[in-house]
PDB file of N, CA and C in Angstrom:
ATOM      1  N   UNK A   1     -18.223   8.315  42.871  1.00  0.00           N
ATOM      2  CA  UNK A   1     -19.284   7.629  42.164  1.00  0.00           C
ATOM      3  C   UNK A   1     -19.983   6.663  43.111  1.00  0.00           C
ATOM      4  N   UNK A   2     -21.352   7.036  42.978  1.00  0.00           N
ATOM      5  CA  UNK A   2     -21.938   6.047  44.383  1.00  0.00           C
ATOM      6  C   UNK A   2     -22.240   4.312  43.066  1.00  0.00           C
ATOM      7  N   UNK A   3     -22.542   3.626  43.958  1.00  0.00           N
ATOM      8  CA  UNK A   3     -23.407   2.044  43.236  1.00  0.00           C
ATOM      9  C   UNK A   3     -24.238   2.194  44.302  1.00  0.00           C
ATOM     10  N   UNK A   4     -25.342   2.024  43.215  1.00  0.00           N
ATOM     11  CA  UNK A   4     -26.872   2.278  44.092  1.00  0.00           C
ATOM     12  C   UNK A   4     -26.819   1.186  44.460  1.00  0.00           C
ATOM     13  N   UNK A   5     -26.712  -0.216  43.304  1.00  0.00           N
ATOM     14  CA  UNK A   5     -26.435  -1.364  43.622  1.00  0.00           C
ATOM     15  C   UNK A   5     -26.206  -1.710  44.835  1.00  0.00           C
ATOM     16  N   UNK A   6     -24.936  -1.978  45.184  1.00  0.00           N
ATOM     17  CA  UNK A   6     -24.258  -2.653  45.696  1.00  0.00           C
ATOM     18  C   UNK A   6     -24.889  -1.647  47.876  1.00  0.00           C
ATOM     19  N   UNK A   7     -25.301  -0.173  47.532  1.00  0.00           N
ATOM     20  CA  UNK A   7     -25.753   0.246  48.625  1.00  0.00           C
ATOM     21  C   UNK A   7     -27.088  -0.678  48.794  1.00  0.00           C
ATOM     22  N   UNK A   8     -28.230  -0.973  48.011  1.00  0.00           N
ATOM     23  CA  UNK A   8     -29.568  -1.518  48.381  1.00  0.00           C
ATOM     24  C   UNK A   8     -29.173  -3.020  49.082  1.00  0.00           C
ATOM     25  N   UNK A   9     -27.852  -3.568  48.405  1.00  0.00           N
ATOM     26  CA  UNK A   9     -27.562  -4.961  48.851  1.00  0.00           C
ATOM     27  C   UNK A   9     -26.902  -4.645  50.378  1.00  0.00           C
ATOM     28  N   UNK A  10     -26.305  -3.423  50.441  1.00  0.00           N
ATOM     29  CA  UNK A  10     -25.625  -3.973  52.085  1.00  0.00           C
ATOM     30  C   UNK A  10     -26.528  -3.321  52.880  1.00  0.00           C
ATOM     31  N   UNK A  11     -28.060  -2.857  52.288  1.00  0.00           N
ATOM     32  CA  UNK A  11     -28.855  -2.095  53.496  1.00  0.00           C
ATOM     33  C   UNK A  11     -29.240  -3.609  53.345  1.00  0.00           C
ATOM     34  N   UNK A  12     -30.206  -3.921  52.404  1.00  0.00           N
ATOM     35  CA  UNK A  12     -31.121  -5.429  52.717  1.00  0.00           C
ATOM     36  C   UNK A  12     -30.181  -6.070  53.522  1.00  0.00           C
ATOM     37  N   UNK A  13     -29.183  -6.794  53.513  1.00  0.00           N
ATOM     38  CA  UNK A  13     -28.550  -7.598  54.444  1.00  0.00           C
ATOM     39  C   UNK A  13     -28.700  -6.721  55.925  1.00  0.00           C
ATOM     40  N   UNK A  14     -28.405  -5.970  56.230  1.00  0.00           N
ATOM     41  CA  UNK A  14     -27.845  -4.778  57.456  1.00  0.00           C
ATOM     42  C   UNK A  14     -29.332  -5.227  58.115  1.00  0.00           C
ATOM     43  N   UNK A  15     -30.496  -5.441  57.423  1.00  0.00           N
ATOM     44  CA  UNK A  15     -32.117  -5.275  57.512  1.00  0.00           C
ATOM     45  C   UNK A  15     -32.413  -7.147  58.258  1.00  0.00           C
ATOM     46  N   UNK A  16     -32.233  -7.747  57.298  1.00  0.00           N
ATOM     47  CA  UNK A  16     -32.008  -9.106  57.123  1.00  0.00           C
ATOM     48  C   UNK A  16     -31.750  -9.683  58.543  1.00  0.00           C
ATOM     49  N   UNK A  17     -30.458  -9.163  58.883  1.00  0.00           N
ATOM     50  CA  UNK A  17     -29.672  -9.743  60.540  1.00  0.00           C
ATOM     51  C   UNK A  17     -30.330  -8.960  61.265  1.00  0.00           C
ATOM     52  N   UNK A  18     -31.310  -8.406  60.894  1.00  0.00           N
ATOM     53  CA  UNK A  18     -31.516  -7.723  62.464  1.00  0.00           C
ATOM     54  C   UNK A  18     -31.531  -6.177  62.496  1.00  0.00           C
ATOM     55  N   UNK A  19     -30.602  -6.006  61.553  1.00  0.00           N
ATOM     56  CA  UNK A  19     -30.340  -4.352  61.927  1.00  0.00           C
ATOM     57  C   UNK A  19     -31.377  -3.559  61.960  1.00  0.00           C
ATOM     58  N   UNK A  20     -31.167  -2.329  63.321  1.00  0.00           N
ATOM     59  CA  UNK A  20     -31.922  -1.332  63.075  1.00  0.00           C
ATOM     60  C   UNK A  20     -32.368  -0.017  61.911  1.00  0.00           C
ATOM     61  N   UNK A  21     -33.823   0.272  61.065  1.00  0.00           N
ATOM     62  CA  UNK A  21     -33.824   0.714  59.960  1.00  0.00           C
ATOM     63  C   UNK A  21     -33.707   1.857  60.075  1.00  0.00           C
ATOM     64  N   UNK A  22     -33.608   2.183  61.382  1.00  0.00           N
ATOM     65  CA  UNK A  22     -33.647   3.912  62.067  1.00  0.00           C
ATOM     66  C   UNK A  22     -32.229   4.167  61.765  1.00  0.00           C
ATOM     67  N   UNK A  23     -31.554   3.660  61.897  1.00  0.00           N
ATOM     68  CA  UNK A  23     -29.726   3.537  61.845  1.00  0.00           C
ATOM     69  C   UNK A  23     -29.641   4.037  60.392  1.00  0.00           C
ATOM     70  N   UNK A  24     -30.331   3.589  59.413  1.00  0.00           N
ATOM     71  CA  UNK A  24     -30.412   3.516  58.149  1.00  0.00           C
ATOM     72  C   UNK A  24     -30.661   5.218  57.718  1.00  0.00           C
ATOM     73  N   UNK A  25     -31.881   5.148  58.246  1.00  0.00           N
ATOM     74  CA  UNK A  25     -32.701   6.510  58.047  1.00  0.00           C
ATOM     75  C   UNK A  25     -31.931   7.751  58.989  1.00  0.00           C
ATOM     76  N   UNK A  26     -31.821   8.017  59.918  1.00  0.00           N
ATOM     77  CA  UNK A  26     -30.966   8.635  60.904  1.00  0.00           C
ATOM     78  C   UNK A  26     -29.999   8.922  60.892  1.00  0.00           C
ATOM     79  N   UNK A  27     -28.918   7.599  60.526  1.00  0.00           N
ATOM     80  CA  UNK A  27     -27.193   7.817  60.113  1.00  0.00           C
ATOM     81  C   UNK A  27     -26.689   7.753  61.893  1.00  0.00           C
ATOM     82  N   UNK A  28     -25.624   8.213  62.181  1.00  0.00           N
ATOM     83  CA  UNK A  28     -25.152   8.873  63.449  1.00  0.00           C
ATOM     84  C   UNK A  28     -25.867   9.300  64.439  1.00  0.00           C
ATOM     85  N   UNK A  29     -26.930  10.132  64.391  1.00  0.00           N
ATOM     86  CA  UNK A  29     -28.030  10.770  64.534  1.00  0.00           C
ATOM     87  C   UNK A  29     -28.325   9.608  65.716  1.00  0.00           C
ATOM     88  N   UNK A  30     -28.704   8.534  65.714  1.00  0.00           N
ATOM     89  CA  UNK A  30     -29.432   7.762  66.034  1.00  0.00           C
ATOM     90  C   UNK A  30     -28.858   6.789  66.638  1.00  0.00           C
ATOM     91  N   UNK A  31     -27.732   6.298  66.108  1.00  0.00           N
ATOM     92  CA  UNK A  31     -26.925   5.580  66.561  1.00  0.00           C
ATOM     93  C   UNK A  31     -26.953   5.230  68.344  1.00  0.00           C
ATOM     94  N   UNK A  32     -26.514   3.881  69.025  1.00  0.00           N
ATOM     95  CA  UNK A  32     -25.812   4.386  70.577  1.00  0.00           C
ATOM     96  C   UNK A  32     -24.617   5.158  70.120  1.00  0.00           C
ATOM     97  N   UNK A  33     -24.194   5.581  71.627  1.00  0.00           N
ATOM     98  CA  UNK A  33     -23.485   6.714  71.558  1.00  0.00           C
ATOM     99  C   UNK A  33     -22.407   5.929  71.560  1.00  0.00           C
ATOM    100  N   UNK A  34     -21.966   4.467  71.949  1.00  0.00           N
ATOM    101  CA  UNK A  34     -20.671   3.520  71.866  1.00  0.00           C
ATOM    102  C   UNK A  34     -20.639   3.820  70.090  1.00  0.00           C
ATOM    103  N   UNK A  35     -21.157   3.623  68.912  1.00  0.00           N
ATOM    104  CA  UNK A  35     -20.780   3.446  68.100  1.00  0.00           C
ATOM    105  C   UNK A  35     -20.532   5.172  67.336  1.00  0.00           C
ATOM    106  N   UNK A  36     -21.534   5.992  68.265  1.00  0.00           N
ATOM    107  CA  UNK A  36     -20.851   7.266  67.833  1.00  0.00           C
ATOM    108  C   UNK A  36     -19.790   7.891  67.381  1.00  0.00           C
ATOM    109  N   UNK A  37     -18.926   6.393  68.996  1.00  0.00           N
ATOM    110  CA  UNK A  37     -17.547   7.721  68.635  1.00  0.00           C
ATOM    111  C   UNK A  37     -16.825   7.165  67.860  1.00  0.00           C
ATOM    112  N   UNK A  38     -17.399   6.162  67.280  1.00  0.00           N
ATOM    113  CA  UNK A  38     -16.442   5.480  65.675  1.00  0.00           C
ATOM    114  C   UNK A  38     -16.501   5.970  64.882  1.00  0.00           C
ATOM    115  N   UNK A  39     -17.659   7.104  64.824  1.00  0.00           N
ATOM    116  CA  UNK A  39     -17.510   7.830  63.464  1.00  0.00           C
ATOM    117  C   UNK A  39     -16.483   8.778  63.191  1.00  0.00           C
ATOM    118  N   UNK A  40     -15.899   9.196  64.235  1.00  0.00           N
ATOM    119  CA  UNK A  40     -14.915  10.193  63.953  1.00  0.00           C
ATOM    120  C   UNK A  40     -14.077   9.489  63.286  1.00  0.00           C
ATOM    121  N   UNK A  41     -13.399   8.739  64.395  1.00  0.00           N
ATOM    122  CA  UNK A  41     -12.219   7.918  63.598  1.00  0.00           C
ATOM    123  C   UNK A  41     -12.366   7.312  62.115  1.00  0.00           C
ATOM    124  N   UNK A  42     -13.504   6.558  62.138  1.00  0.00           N
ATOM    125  CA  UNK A  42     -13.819   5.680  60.796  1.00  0.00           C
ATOM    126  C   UNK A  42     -13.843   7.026  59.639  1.00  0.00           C
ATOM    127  N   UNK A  43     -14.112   7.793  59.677  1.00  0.00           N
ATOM    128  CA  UNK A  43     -13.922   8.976  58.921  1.00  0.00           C
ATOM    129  C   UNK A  43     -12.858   9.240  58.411  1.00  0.00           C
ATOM    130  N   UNK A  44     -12.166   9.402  59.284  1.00  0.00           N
ATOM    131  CA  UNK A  44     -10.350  10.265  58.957  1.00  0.00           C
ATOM    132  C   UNK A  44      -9.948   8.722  58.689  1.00  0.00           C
ATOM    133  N   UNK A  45     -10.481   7.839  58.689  1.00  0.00           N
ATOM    134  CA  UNK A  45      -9.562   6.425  57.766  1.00  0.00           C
ATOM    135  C   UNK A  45     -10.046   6.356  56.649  1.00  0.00           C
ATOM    136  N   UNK A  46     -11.188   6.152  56.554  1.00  0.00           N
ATOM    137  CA  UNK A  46     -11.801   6.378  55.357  1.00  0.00           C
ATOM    138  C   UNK A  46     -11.235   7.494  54.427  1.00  0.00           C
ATOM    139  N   UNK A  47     -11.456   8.618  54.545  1.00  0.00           N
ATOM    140  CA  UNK A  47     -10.865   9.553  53.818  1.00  0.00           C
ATOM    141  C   UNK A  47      -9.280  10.143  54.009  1.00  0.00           C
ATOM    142  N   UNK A  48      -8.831  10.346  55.225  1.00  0.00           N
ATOM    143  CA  UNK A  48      -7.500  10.993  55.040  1.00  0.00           C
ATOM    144  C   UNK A  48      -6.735  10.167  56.377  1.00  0.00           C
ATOM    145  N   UNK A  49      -6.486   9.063  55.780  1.00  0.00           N
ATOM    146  CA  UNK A  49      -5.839   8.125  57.041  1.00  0.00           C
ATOM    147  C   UNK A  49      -4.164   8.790  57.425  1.00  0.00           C
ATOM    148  N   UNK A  50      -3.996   9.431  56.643  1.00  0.00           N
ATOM    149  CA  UNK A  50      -2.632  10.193  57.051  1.00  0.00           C
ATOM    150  C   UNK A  50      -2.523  11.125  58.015  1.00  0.00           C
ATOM    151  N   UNK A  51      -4.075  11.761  58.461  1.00  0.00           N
ATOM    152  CA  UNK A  51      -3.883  12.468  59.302  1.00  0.00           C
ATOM    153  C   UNK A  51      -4.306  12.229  61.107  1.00  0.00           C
ATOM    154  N   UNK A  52      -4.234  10.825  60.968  1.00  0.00           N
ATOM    155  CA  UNK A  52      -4.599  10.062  62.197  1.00  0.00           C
ATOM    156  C   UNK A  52      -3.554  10.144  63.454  1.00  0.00           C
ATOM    157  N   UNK A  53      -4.374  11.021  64.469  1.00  0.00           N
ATOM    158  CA  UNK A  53      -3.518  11.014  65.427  1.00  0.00           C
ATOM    159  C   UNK A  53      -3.682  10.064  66.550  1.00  0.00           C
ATOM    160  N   UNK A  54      -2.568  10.195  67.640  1.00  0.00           N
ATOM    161  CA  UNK A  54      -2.616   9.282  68.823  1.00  0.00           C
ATOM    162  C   UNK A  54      -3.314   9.900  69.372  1.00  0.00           C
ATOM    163  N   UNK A  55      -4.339  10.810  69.482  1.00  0.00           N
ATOM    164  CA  UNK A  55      -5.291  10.922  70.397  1.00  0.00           C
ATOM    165  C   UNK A  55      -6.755  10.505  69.811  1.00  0.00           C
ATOM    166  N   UNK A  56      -6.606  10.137  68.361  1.00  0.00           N
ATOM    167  CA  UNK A  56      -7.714   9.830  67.557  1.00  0.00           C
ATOM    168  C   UNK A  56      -7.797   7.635  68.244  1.00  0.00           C
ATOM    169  N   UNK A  57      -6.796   7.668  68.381  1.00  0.00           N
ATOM    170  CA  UNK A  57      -7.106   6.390  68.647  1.00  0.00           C
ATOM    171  C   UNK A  57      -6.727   6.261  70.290  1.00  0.00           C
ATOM    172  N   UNK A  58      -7.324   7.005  70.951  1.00  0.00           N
ATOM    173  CA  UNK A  58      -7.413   6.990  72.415  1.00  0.00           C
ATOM    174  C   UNK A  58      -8.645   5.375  73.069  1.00  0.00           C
ATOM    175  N   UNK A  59      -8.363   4.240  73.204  1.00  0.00           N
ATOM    176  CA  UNK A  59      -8.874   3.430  73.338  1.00  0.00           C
ATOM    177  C   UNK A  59      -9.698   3.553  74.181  1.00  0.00           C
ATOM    178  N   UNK A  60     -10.207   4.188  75.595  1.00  0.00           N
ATOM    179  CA  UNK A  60     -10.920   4.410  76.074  1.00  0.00           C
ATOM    180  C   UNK A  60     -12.286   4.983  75.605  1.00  0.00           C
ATOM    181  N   UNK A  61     -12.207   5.865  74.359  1.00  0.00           N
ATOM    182  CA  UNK A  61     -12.609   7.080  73.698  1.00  0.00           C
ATOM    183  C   UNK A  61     -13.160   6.089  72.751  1.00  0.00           C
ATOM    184  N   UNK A  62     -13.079   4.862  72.237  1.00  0.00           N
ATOM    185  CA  UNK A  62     -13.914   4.718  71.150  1.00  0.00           C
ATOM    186  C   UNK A  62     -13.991   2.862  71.557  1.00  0.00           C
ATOM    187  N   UNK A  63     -14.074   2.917  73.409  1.00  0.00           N
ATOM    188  CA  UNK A  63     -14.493   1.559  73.258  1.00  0.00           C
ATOM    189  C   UNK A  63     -15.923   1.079  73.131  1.00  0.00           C
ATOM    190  N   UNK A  64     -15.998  -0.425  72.253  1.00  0.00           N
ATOM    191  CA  UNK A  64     -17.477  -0.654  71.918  1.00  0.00           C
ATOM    192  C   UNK A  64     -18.052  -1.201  73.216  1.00  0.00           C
ATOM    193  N   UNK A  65     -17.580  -2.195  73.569  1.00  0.00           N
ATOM    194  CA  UNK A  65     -17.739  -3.398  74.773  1.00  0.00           C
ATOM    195  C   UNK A  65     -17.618  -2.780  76.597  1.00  0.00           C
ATOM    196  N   UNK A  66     -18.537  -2.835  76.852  1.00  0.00           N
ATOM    197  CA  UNK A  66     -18.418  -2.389  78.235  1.00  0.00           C
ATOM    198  C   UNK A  66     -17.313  -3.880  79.329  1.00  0.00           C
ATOM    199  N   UNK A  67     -16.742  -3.576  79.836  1.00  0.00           N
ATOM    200  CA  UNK A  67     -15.660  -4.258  80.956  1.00  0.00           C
ATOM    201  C   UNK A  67     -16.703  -4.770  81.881  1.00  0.00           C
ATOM    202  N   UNK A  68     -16.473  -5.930  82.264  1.00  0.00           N
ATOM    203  CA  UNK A  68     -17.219  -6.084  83.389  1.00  0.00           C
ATOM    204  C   UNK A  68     -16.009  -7.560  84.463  1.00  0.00           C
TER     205      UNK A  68
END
């Protein structure tokens, strides 16, 4: 069951700080490619966190922050 609600309130905020509306419109699509590879993971937690492997959380593989 979606809440249209409660989706229009966390786009306006997302909009509000700054966020990009292409992100919005696009999804993944559009995204940088650092936050790309969160979607995999954020996925299989979201829906089937039982099937989370140690290569799903390969830290290299889904870092946000570049090292310097």
């Amino acid at each position: 069951m979606r809440c249209d609600y409660l989706i229009r309130v966390t786009e306006d905020a997302f909009l509000f700080y700054g966020g990009d509306e292409n992100w919005l419109m696009y999804g993944l699509s559009y995204v940088p490619s650092k936050i790309k590879k969160l979607g995999k993971i954020n996925n299989i937690l979201a829906h089937q966190p039982w099937k989370i492997q140690g290569n799903d959380l390969n830290v290299s593989s889904i870092m946000i922050f570049d090292r310097k």
